[in-house]
C-alpha atoms as a PDB file:
ATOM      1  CA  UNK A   1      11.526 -48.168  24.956  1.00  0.00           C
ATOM      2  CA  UNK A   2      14.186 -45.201  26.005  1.00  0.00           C
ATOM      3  CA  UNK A   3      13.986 -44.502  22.576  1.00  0.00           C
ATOM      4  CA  UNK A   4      10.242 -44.140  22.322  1.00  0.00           C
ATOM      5  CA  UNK A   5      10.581 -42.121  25.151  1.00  0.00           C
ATOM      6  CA  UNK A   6      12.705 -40.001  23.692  1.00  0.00           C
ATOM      7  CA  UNK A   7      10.789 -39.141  20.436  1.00  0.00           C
ATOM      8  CA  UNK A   8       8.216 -38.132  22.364  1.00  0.00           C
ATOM      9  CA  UNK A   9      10.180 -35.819  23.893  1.00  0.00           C
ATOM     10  CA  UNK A  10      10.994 -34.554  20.648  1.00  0.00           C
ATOM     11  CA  UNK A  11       7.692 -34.265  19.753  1.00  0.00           C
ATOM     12  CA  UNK A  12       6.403 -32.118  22.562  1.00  0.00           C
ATOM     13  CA  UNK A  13       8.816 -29.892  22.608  1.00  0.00           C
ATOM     14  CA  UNK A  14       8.026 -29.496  18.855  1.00  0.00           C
ATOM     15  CA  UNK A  15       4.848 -28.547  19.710  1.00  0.00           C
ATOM     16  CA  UNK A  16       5.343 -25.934  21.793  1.00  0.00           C
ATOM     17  CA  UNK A  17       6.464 -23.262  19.462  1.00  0.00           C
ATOM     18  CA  UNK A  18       3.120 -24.124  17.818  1.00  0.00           C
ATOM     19  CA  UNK A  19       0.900 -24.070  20.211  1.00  0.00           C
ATOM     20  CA  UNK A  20       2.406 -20.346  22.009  1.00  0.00           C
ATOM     21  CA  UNK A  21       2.081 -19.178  18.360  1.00  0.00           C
ATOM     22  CA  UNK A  22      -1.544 -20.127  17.955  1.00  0.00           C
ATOM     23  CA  UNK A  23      -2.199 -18.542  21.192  1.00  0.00           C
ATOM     24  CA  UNK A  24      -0.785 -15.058  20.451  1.00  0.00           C
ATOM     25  CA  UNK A  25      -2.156 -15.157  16.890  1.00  0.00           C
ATOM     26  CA  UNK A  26      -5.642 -15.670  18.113  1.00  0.00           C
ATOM     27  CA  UNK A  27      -4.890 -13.298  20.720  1.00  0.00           C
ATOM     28  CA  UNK A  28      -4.112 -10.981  18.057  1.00  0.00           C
ATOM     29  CA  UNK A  29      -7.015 -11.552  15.894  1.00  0.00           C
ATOM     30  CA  UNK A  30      -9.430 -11.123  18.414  1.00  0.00           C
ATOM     31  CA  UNK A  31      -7.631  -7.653  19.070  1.00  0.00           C
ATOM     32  CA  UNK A  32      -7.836  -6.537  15.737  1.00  0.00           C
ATOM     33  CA  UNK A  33     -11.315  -7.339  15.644  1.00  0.00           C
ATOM     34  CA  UNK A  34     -13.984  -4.618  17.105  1.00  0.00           C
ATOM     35  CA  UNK A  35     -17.754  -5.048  17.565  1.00  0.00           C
ATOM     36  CA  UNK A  36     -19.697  -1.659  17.265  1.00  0.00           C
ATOM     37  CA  UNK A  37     -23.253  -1.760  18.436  1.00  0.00           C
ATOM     38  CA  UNK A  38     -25.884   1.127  17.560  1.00  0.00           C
ATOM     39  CA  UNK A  39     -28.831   1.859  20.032  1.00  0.00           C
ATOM     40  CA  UNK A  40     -31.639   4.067  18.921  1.00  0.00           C
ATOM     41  CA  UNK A  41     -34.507   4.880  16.938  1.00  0.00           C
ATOM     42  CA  UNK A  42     -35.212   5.069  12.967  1.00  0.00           C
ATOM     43  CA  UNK A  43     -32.610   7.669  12.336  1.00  0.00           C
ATOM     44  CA  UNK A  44     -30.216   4.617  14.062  1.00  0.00           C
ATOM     45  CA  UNK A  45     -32.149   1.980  12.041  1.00  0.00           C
ATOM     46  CA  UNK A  46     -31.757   4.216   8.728  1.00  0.00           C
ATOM     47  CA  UNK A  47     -35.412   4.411   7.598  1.00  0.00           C
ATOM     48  CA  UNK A  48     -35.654   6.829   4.407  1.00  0.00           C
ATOM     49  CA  UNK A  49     -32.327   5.231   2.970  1.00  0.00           C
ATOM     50  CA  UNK A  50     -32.611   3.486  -0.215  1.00  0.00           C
ATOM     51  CA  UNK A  51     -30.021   1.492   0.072  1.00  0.00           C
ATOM     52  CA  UNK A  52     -30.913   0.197   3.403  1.00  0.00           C
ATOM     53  CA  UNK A  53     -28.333   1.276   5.604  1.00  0.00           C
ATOM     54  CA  UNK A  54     -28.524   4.447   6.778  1.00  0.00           C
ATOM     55  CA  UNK A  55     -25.696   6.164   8.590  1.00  0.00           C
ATOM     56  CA  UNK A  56     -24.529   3.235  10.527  1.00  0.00           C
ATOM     57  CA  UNK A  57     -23.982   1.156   7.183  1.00  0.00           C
ATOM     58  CA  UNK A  58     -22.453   3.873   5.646  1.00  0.00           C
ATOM     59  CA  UNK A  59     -20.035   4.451   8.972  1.00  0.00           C
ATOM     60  CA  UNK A  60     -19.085   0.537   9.077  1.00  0.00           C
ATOM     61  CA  UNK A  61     -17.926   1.257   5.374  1.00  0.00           C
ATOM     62  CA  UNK A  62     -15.598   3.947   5.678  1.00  0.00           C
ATOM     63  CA  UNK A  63     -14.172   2.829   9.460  1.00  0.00           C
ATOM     64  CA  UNK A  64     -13.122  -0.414   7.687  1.00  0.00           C
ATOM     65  CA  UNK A  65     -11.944   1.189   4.058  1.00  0.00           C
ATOM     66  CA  UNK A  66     -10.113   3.311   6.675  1.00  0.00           C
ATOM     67  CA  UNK A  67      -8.916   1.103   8.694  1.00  0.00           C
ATOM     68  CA  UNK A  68      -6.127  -1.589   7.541  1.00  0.00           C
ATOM     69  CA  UNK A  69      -5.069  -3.173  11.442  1.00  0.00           C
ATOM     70  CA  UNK A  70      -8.641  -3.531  12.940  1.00  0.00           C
ATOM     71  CA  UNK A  71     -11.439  -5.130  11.612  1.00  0.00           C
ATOM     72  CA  UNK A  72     -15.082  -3.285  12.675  1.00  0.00           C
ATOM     73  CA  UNK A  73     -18.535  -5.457  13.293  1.00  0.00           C
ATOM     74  CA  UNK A  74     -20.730  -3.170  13.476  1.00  0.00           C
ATOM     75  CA  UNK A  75     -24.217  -4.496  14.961  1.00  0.00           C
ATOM     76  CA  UNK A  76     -27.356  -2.486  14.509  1.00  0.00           C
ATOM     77  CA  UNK A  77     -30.310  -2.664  17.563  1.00  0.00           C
ATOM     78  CA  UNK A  78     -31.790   0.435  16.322  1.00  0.00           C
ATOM     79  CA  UNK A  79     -35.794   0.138  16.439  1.00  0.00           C
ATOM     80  CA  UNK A  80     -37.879   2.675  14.403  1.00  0.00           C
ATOM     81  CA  UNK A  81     -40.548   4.602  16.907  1.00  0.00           C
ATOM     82  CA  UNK A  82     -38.204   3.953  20.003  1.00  0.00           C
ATOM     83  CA  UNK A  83     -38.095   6.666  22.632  1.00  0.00           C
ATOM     84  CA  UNK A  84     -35.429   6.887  25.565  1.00  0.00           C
ATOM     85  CA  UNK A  85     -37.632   4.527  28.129  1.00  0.00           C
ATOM     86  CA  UNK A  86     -38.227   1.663  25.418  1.00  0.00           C
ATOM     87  CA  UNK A  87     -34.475   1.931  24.520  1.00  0.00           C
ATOM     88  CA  UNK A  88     -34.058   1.820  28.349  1.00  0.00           C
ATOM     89  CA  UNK A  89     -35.942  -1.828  28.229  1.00  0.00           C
ATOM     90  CA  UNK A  90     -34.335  -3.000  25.724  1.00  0.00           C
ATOM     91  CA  UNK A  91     -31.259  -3.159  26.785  1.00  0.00           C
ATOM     92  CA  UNK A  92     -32.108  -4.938  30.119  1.00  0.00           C
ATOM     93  CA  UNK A  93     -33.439  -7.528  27.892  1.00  0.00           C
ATOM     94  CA  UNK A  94     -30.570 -10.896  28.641  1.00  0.00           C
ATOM     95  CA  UNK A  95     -30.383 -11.455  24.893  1.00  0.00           C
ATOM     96  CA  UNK A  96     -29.268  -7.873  24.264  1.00  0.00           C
ATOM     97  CA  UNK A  97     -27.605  -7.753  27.618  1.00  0.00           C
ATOM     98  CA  UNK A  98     -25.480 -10.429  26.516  1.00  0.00           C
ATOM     99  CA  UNK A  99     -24.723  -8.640  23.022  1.00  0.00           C
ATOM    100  CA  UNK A 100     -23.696  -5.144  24.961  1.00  0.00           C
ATOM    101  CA  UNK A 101     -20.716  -7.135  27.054  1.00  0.00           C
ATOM    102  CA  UNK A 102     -19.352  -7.661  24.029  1.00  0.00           C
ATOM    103  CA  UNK A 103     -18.716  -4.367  22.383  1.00  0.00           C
ATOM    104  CA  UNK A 104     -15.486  -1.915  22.532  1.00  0.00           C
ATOM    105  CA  UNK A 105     -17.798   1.011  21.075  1.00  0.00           C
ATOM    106  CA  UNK A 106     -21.153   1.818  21.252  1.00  0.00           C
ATOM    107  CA  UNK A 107     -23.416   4.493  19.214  1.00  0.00           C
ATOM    108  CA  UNK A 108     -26.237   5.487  20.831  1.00  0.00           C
ATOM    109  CA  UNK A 109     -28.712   7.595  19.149  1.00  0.00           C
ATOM    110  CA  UNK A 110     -32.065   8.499  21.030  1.00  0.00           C
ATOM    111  CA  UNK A 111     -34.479  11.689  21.672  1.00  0.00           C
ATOM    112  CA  UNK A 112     -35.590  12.798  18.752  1.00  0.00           C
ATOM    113  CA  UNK A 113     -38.919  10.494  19.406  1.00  0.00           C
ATOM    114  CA  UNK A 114     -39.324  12.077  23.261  1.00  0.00           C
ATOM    115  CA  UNK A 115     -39.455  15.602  21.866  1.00  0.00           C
ATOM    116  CA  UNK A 116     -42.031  15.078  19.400  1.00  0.00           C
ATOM    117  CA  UNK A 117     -43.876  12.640  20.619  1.00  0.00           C
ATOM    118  CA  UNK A 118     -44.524  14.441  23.625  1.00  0.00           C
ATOM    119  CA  UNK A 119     -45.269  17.696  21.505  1.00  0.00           C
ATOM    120  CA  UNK A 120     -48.309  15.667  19.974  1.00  0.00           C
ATOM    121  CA  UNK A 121     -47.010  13.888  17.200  1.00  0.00           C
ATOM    122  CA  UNK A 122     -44.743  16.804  15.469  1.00  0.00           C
ATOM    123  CA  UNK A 123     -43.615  20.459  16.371  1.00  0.00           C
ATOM    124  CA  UNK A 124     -46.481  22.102  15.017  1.00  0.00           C
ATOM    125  CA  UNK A 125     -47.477  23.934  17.187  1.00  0.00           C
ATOM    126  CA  UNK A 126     -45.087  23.967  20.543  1.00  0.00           C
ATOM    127  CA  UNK A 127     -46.053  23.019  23.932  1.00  0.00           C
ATOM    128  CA  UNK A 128     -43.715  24.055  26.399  1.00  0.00           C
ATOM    129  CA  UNK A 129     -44.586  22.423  29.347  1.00  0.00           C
ATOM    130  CA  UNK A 130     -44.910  18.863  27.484  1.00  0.00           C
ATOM    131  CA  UNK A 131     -41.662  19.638  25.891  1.00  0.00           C
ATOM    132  CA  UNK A 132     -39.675  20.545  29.261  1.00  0.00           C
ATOM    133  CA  UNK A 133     -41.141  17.826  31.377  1.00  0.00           C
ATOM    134  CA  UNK A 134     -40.535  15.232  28.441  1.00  0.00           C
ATOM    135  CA  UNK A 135     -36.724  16.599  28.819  1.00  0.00           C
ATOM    136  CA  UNK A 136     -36.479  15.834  32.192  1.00  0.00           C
ATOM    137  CA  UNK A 137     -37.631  12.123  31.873  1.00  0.00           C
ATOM    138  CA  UNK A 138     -35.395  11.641  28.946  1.00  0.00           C
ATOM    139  CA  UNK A 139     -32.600  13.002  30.677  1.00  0.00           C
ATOM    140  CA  UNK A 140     -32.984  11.008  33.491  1.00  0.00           C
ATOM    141  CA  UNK A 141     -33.480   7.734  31.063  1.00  0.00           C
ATOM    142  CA  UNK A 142     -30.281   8.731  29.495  1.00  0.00           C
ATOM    143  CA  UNK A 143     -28.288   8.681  32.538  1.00  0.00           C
ATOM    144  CA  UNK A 144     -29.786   5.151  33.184  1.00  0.00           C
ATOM    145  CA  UNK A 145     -28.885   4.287  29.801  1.00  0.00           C
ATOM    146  CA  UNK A 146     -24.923   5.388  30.191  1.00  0.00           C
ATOM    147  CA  UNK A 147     -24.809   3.967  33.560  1.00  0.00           C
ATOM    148  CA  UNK A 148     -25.840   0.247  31.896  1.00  0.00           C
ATOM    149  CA  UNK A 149     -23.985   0.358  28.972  1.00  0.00           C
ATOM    150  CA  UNK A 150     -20.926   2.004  31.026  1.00  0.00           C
ATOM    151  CA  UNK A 151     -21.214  -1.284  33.215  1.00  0.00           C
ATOM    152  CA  UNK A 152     -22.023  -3.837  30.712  1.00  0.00           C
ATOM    153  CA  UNK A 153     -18.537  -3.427  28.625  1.00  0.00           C
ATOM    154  CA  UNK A 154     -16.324  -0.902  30.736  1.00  0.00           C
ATOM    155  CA  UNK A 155     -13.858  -0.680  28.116  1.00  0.00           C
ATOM    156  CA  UNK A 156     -16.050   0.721  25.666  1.00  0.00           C
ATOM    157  CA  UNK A 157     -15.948   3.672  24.559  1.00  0.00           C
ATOM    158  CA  UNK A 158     -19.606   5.580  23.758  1.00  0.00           C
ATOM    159  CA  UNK A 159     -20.783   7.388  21.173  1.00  0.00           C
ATOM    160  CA  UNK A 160     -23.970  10.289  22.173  1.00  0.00           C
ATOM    161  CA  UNK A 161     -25.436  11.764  19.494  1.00  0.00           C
ATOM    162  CA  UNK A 162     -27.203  14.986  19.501  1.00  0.00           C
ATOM    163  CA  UNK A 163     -30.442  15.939  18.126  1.00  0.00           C
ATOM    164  CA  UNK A 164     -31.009  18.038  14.835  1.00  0.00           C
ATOM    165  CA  UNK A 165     -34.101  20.430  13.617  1.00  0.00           C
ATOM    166  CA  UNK A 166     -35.337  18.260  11.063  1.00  0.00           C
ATOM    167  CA  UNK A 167     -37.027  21.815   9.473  1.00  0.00           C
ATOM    168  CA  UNK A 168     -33.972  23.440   8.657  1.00  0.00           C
ATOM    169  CA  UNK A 169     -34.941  25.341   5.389  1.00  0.00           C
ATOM    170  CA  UNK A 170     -38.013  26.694   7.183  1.00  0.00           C
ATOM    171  CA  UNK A 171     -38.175  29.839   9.659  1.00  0.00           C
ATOM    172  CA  UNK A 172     -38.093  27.410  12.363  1.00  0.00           C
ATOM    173  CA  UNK A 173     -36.268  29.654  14.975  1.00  0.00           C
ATOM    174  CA  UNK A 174     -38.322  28.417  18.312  1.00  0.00           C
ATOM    175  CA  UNK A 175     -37.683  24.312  17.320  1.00  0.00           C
ATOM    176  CA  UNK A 176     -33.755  25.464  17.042  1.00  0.00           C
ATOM    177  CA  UNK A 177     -33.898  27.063  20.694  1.00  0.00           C
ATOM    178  CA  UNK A 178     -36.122  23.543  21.588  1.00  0.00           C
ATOM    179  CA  UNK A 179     -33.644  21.795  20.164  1.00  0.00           C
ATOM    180  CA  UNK A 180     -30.492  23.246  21.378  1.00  0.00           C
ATOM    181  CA  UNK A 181     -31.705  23.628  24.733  1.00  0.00           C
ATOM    182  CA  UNK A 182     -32.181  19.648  24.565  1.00  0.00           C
ATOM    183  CA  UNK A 183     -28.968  19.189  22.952  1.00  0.00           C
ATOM    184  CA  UNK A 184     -26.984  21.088  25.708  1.00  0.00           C
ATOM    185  CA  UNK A 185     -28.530  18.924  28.370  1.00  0.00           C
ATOM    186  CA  UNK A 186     -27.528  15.729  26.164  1.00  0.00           C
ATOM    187  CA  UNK A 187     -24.263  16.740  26.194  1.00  0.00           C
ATOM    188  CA  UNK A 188     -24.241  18.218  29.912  1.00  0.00           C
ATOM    189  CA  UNK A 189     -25.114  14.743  30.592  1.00  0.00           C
ATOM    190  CA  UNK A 190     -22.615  12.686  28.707  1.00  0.00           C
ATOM    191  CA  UNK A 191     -19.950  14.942  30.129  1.00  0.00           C
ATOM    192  CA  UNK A 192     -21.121  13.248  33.591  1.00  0.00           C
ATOM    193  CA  UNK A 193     -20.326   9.912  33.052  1.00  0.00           C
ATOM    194  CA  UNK A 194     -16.392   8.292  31.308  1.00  0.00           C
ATOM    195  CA  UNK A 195     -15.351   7.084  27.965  1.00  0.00           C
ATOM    196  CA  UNK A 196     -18.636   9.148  26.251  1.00  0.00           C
ATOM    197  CA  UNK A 197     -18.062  11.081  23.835  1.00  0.00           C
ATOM    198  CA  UNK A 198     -20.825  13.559  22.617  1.00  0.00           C
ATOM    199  CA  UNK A 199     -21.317  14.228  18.607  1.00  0.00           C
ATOM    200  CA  UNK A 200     -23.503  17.387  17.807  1.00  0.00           C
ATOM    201  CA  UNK A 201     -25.615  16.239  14.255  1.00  0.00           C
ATOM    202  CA  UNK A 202     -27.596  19.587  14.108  1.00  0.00           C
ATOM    203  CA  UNK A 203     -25.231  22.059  12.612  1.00  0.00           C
ATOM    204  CA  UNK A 204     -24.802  19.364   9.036  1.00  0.00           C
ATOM    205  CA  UNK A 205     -28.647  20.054   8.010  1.00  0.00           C
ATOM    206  CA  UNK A 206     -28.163  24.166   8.761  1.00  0.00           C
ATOM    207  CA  UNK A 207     -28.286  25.995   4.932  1.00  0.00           C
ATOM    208  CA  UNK A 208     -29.535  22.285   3.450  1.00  0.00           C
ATOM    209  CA  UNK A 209     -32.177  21.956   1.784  1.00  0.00           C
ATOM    210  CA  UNK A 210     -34.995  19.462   2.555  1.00  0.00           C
ATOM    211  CA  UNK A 211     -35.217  17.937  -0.846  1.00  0.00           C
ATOM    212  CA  UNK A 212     -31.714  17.154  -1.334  1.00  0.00           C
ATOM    213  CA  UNK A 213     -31.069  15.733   2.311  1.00  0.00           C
ATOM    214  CA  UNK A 214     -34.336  14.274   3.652  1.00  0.00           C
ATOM    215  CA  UNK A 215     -37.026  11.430   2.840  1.00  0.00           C
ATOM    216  CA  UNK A 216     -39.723  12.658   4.302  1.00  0.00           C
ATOM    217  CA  UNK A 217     -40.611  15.871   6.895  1.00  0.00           C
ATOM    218  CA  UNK A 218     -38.358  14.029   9.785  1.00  0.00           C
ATOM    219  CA  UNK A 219     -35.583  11.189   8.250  1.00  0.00           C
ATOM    220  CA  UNK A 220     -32.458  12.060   6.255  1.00  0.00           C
ATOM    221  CA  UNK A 221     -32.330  10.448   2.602  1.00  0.00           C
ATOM    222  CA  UNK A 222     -29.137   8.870   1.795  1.00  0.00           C
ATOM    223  CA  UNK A 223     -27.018  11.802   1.285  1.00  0.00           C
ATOM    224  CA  UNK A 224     -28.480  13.160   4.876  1.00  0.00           C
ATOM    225  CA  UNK A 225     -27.041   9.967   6.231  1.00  0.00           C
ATOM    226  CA  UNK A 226     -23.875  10.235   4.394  1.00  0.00           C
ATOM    227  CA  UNK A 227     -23.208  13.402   6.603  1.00  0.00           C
ATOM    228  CA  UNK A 228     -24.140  11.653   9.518  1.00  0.00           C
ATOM    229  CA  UNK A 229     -21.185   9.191   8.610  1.00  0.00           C
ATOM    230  CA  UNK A 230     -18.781  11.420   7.782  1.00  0.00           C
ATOM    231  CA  UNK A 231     -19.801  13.595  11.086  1.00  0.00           C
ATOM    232  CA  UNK A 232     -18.800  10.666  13.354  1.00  0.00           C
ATOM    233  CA  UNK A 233     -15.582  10.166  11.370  1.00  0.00           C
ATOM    234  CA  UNK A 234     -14.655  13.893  12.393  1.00  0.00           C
ATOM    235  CA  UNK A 235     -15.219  13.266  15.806  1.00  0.00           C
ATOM    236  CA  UNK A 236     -13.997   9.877  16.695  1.00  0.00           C
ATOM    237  CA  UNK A 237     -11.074   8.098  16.374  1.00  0.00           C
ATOM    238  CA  UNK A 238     -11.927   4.334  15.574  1.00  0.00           C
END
């Protein structure tokens, strides 16, 4: 019996080394793993891509070729059509709620829908009042939209991305001003709330032209996304 007693002895403290190890190694892998999720519209869902994966695919791609310590999920919510307020519901939704505690960065992509939308459709011709009350609405959707992703994961870092003229090779001088003036409250905005970092996207479709980088009048083509990509790269340190 005292010798039963005293294999099992043995054995448990054989077992310990084991067990701390398994601890710290998952401990370690789920570290080194990082969940990305991407809120927006069709420029976040990557319509006008061939290969189906607009800039998001492309950015999961070179983070993780990049990348030899960490290991990047990226998980795309973008919705084609969505403007700030839908984006707004959807992430109150329990199912997405539940997905948005779970992230270390978020990419959040959204506007581009408010401005034209509420122009008519397209920017041809401009309305200024639609277009300056349509900013204040979004604006005050995207500080609801910070505060709840802010909350929902606080040690997440975010990821604002600006608008961009989507008529760049045109004499399109009064969009630019539409858009900038947008663009400055985006990132007057982000500046207001922590960990969100704003990413300007109109200056990489300046001197392009529209057949090489775009699908149609408003979404990139693959190379369009590609710069995207690369933009975010530039900007933040995965």
């Amino acid at each position: 019996m005292k010798m039963l007693k005293i294999a099992g002895v043995v054995v448990l403290f054989a077992l310990i080394p084991v067990v701390y190890f398994s601890f710290f190694a998952d401990e370690t892998e789920s570290s080194s793993k990082k969940r990305v999720i991407a809120l927006g519209d069709s420029l976040t869902y990557g319509y006008g891509d061939k290969k189906e994966t607009g800039y998001i695919g492309r950015l999961e791609e070179k983070v993780n070729k990049e990348q030899t310590k960490k290991s990047y999920n990226f998980q795309n919510l973008g919705i084609p059509g969505q403007q700030s307020d839908q984006l707004l519901a959807q992430i109150v939704k329990p199912e997405v709620a539940e997905d948005l505690s779970e992230a270390d960065v978020y990419i959040i992509n959204i506007g581009t829908n408010d401005l034209i939308k509420n122009n008519g459709g397209d920017l041809f011709p401009l309305h200024h009042d639609e277009i300056m009350e349509a900013k204040k609405d979004y604006l005050d959707h995207l500080d609801k939209i910070l505060n709840i992703v802010g909350t929902a994961s606080k040690k997440a870092d975010i990821i604002v991305l600006g608008l961009y003229n989507p008529y760049p090779d045109k004499d399109s001088d009064k969009i630019e001003a539409y858009v900038d003036d947008w663009n400055k409250s985006m990132k007057k905005e982000a500046e207001k709330h922590e960990n969100v970092k704003y990413v300007s996207t109109n200056p990489l479709f300046k001197g392009k032209s529209k057949e090489n980088y775009f699908h149609d009048s408003l979404h990139p083509n693959g190379k369009g996304y590609e710069l995207m990509a690369d933009q975010i790269m530039k900007n933040y340190d995965f």
